[in-house]
PDB file of N, CA and C in Angstrom:
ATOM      1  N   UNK A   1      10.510  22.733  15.795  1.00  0.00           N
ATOM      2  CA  UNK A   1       9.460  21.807  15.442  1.00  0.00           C
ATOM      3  C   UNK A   1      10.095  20.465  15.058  1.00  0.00           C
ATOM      4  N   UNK A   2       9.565  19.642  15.466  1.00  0.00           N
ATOM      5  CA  UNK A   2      10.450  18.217  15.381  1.00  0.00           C
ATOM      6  C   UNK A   2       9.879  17.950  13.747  1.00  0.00           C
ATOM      7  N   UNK A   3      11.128  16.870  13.685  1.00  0.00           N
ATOM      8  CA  UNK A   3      10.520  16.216  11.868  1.00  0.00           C
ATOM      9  C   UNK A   3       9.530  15.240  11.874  1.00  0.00           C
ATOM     10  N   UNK A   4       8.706  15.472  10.966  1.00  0.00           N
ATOM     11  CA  UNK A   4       7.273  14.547  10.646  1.00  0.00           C
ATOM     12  C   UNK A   4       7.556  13.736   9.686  1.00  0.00           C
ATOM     13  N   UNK A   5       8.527  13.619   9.023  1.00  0.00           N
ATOM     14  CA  UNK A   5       8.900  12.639   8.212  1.00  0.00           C
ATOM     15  C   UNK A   5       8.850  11.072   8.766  1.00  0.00           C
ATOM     16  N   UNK A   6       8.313  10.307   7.934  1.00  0.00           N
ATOM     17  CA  UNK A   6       8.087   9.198   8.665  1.00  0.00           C
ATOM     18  C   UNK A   6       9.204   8.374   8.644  1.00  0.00           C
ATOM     19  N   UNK A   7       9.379   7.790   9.600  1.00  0.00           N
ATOM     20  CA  UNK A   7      10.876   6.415   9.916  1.00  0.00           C
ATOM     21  C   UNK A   7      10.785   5.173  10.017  1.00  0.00           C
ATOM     22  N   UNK A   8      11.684   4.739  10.234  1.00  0.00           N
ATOM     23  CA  UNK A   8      11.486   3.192  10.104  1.00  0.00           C
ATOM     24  C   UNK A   8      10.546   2.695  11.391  1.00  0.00           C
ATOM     25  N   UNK A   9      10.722   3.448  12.149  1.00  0.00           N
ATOM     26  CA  UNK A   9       9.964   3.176  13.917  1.00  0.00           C
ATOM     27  C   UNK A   9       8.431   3.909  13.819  1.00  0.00           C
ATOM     28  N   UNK A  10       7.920   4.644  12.846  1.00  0.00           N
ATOM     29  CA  UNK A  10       6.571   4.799  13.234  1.00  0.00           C
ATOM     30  C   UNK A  10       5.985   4.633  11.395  1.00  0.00           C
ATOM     31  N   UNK A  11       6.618   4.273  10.859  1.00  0.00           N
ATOM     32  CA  UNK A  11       5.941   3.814   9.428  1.00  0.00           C
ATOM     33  C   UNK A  11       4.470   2.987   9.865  1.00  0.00           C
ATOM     34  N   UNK A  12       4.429   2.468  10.441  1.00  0.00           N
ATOM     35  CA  UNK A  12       3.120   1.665  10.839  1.00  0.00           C
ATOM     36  C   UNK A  12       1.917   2.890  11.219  1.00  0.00           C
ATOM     37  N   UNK A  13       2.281   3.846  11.623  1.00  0.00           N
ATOM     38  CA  UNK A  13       1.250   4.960  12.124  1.00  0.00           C
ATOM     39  C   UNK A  13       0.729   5.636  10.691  1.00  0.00           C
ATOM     40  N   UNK A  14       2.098   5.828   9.190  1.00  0.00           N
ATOM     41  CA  UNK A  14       1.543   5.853   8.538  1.00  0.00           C
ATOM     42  C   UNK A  14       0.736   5.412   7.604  1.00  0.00           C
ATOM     43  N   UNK A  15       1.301   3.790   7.466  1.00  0.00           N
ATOM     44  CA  UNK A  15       0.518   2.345   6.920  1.00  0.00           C
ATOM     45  C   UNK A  15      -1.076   2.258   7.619  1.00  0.00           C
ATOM     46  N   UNK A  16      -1.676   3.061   8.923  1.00  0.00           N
ATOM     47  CA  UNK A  16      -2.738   3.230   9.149  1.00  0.00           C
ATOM     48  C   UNK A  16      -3.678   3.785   8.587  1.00  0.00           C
ATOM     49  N   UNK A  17      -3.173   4.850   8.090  1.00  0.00           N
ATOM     50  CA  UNK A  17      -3.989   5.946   7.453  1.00  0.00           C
ATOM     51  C   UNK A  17      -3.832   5.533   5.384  1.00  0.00           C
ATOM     52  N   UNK A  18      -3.188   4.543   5.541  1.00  0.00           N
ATOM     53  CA  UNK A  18      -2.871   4.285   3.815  1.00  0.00           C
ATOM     54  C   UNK A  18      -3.789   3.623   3.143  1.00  0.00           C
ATOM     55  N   UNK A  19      -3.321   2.167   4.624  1.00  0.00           N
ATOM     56  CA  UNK A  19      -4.206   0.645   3.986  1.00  0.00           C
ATOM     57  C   UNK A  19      -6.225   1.051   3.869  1.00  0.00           C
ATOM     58  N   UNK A  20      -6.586   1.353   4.424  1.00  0.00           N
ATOM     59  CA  UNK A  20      -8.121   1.641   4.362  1.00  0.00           C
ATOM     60  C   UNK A  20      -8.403   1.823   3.246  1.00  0.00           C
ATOM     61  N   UNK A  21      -7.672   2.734   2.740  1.00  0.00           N
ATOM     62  CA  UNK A  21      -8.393   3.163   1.106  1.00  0.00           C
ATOM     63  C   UNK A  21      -7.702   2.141  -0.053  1.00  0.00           C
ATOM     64  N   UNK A  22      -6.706   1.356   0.771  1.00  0.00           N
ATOM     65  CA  UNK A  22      -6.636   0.415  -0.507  1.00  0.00           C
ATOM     66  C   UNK A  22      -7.478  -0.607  -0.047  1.00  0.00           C
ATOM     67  N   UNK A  23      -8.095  -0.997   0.847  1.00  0.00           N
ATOM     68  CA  UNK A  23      -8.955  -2.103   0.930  1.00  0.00           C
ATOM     69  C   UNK A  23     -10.086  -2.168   0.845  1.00  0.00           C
ATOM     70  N   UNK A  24     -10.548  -0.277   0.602  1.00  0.00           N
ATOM     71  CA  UNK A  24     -11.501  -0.276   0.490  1.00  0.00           C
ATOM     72  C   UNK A  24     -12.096  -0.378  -1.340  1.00  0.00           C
ATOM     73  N   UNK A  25     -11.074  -0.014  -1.953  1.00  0.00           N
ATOM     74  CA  UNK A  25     -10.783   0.092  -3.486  1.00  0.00           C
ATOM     75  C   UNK A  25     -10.680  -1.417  -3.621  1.00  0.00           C
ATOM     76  N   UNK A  26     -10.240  -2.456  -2.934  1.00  0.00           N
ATOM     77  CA  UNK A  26     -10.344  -3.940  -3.341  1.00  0.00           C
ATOM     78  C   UNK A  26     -11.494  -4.324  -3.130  1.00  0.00           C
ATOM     79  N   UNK A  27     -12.455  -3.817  -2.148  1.00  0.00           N
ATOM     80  CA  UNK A  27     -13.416  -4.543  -1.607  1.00  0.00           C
ATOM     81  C   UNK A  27     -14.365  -4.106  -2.581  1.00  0.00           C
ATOM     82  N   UNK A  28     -14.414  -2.631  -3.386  1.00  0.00           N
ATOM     83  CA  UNK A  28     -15.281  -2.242  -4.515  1.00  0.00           C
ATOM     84  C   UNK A  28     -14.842  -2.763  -5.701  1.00  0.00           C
ATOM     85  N   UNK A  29     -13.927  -3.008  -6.017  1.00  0.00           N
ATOM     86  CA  UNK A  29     -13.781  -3.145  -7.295  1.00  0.00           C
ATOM     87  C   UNK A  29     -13.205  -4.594  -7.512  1.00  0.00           C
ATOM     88  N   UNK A  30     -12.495  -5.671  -6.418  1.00  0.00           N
ATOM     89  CA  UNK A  30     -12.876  -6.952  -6.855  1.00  0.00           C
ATOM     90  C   UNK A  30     -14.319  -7.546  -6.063  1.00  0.00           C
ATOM     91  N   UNK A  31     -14.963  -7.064  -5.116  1.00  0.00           N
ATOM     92  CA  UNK A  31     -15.629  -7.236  -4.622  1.00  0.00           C
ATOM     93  C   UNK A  31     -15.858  -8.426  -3.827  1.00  0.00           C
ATOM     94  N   UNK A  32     -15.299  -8.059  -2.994  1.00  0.00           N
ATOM     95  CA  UNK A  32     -14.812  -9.001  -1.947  1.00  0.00           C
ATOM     96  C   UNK A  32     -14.944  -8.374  -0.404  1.00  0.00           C
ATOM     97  N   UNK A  33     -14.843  -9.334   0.483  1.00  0.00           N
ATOM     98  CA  UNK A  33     -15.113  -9.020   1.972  1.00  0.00           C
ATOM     99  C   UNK A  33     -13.683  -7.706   2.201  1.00  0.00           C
ATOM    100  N   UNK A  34     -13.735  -7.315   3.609  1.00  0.00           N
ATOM    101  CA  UNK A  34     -12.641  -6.445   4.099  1.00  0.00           C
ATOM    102  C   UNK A  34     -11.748  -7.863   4.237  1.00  0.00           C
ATOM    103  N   UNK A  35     -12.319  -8.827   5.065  1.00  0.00           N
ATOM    104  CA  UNK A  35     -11.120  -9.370   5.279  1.00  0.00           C
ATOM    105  C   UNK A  35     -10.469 -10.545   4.266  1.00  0.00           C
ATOM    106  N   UNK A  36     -10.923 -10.574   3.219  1.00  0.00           N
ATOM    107  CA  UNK A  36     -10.792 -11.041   1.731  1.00  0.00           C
ATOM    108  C   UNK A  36      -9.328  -9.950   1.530  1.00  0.00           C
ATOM    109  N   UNK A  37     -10.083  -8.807   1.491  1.00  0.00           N
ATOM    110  CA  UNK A  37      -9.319  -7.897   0.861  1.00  0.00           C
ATOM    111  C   UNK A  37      -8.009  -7.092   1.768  1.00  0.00           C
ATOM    112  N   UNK A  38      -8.456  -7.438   2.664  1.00  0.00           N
ATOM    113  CA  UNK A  38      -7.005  -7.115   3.976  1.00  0.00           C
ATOM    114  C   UNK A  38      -5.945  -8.332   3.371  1.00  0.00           C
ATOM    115  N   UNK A  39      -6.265  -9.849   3.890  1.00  0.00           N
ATOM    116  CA  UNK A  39      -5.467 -10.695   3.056  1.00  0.00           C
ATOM    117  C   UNK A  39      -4.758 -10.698   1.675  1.00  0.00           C
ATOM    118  N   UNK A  40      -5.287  -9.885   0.906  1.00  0.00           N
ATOM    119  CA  UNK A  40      -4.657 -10.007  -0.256  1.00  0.00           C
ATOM    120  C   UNK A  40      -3.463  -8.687  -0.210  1.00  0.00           C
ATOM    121  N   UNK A  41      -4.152  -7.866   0.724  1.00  0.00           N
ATOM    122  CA  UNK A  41      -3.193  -6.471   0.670  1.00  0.00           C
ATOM    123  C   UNK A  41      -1.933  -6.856   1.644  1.00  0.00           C
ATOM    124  N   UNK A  42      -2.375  -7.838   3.048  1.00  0.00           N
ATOM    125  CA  UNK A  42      -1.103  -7.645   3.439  1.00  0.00           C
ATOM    126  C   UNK A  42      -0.245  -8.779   3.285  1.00  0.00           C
ATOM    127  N   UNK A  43      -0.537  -9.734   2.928  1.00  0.00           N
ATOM    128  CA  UNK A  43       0.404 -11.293   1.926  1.00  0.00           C
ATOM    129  C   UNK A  43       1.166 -10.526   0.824  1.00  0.00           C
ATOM    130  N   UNK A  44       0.887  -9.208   0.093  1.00  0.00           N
ATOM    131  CA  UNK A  44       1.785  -8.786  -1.032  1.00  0.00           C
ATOM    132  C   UNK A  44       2.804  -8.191  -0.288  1.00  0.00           C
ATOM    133  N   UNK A  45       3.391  -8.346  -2.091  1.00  0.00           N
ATOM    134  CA  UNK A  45       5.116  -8.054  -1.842  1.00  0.00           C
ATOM    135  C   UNK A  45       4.845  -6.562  -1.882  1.00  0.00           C
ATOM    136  N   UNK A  46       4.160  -5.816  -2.276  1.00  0.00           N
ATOM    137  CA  UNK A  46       3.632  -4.088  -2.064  1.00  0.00           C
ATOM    138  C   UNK A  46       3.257  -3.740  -0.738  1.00  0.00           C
ATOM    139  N   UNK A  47       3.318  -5.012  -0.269  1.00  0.00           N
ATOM    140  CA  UNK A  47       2.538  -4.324   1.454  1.00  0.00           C
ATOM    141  C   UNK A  47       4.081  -4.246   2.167  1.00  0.00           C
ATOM    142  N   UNK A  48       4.452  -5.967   1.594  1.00  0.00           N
ATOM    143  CA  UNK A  48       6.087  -5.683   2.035  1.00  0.00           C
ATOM    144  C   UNK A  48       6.952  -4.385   2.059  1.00  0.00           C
ATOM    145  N   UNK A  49       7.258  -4.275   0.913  1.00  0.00           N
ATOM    146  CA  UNK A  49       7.799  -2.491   0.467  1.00  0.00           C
ATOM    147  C   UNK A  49       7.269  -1.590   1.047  1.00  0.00           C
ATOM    148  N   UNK A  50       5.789  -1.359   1.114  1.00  0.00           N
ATOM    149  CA  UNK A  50       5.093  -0.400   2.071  1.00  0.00           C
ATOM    150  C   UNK A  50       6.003  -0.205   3.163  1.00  0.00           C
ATOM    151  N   UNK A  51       6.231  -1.497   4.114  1.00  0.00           N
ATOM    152  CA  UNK A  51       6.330  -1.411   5.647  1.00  0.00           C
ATOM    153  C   UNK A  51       8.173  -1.443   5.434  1.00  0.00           C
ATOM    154  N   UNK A  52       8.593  -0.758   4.482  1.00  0.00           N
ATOM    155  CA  UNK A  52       9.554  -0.419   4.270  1.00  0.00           C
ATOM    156  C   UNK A  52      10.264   0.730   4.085  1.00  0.00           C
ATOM    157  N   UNK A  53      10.647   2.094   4.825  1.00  0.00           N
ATOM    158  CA  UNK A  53      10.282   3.276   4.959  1.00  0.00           C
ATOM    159  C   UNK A  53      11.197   3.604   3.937  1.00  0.00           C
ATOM    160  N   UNK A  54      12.647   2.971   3.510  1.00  0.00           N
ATOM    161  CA  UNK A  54      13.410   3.489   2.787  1.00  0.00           C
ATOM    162  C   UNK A  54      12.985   3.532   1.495  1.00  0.00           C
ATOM    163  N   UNK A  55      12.073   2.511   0.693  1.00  0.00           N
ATOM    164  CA  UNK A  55      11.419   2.435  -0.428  1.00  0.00           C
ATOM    165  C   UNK A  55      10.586   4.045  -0.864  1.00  0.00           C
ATOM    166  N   UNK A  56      10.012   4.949   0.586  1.00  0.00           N
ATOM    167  CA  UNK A  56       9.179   5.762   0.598  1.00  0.00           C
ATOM    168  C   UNK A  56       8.099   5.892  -0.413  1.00  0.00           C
ATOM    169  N   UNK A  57       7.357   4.319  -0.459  1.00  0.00           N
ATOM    170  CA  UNK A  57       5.930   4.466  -1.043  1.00  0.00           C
ATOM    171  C   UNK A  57       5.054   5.222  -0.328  1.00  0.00           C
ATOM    172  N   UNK A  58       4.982   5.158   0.925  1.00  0.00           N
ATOM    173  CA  UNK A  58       4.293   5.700   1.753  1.00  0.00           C
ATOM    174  C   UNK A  58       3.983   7.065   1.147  1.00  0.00           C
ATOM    175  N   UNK A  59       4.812   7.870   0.651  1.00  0.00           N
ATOM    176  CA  UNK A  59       4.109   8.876  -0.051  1.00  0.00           C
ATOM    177  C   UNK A  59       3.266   8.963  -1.608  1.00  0.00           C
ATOM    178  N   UNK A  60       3.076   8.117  -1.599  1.00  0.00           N
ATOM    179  CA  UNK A  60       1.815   7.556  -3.198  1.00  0.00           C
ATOM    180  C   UNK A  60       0.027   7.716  -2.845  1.00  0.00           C
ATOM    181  N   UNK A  61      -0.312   8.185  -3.230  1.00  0.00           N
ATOM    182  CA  UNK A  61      -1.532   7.953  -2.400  1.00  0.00           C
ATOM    183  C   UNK A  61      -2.320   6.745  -2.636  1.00  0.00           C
ATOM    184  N   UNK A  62      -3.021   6.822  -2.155  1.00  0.00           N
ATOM    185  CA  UNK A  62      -3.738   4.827  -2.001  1.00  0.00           C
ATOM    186  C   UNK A  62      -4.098   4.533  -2.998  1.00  0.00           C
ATOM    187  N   UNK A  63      -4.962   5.697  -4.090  1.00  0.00           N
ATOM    188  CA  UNK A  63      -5.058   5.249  -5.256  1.00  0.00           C
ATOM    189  C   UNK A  63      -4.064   4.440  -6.335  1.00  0.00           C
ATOM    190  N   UNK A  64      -2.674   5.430  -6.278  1.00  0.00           N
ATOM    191  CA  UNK A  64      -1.721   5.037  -6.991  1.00  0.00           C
ATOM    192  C   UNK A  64      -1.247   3.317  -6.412  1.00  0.00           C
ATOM    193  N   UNK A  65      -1.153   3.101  -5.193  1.00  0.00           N
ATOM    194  CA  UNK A  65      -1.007   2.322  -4.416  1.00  0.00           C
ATOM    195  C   UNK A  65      -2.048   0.739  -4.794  1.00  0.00           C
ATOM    196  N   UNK A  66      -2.740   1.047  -5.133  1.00  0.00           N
ATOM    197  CA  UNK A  66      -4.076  -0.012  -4.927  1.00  0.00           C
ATOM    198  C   UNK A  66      -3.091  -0.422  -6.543  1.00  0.00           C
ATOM    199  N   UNK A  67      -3.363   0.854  -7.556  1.00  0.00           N
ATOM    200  CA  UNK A  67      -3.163   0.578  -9.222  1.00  0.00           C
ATOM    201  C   UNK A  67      -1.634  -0.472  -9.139  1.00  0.00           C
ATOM    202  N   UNK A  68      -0.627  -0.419  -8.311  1.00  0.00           N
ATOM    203  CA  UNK A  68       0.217  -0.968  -8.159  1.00  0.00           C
ATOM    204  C   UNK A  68      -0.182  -2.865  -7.500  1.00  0.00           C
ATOM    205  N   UNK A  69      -0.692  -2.628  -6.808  1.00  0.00           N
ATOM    206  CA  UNK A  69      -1.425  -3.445  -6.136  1.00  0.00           C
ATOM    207  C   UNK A  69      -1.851  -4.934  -7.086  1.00  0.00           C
ATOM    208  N   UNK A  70      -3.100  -4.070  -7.853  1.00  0.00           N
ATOM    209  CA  UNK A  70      -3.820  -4.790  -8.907  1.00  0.00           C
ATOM    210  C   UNK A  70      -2.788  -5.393 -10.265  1.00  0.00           C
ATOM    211  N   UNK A  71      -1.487  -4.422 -10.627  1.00  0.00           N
ATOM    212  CA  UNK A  71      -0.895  -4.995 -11.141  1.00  0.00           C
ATOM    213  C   UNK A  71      -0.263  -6.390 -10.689  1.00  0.00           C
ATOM    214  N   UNK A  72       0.501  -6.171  -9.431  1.00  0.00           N
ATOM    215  CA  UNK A  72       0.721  -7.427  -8.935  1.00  0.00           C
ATOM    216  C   UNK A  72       0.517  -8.524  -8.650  1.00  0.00           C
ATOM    217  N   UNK A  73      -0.957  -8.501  -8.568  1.00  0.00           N
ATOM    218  CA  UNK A  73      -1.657  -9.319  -8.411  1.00  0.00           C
ATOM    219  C   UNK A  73      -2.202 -10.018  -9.689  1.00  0.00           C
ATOM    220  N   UNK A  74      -2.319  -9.419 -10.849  1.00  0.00           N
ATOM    221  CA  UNK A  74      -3.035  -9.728 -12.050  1.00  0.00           C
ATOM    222  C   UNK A  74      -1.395 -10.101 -12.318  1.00  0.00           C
ATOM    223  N   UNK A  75      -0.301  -9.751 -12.676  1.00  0.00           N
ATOM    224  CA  UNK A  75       0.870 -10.245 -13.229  1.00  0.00           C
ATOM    225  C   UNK A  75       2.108 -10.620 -12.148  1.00  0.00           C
ATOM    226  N   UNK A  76       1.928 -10.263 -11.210  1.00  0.00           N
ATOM    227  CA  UNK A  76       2.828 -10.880 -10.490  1.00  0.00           C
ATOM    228  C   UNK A  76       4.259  -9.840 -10.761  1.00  0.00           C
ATOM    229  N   UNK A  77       3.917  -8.754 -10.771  1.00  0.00           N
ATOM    230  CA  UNK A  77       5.071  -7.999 -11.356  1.00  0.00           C
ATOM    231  C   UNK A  77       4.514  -5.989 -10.127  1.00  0.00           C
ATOM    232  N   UNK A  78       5.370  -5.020 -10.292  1.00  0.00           N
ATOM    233  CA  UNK A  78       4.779  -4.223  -9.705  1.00  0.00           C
ATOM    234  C   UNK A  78       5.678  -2.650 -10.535  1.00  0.00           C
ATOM    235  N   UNK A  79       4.819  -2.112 -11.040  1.00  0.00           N
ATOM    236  CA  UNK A  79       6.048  -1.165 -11.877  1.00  0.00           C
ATOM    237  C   UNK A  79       5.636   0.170 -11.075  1.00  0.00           C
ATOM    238  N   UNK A  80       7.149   0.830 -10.506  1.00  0.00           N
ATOM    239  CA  UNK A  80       6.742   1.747  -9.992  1.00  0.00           C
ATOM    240  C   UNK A  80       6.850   2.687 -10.540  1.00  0.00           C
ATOM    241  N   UNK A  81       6.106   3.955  -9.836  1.00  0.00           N
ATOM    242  CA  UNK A  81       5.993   5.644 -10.414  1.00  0.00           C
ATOM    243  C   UNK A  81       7.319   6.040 -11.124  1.00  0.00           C
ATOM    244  N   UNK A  82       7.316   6.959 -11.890  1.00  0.00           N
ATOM    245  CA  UNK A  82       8.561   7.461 -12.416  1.00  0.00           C
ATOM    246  C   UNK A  82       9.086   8.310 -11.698  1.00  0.00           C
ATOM    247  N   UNK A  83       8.492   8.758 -10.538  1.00  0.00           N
ATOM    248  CA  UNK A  83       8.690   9.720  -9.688  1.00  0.00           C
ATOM    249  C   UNK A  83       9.876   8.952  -8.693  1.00  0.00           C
ATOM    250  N   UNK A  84       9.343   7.643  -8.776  1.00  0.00           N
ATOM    251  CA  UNK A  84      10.611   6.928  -7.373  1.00  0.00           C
ATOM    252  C   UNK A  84      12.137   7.403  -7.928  1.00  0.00           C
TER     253      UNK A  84
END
């Protein structure tokens, strides 16, 4: 069975299935358009790291993801899980 672990070459297949629920968590809770809230998700330095496979945020779920998100954005700072 081949490895499903995601790589630097298909991280984007998993950034598909990620970003939705964080934009959809921006679009409810600052309340703002999708594409308000696409812009703000992919201009961050968290989207950066995202599309960064060695960081392996990709395994956070969107919730944790968004909470990271909102920090950054409110302070300009991003503190990660204790788990990293």
């Amino acid at each position: 069975m081949p490895d499903q672990t995601p790589n630097q070459d298909n991280i984007g297949v998993v950034l598909a299935f990620i970003t939705p629920g964080i934009i959809q968590l921006l679009m409810d809770n600052r309340h703002i358009t999708a594409e308000g809230a696409s812009i703000l998700l992919y201009n961050s330095r968290l989207y950066k790291l995202l599309e960064d496979e060695e960081t392996k945020l990709w395994h956070l779920s969107y919730p944790i993801l968004y909470d990271m998100l909102e920090e950054e954005l409110t302070t300009g700072e991003i503190t990660f899980p204790e788990e990293q």
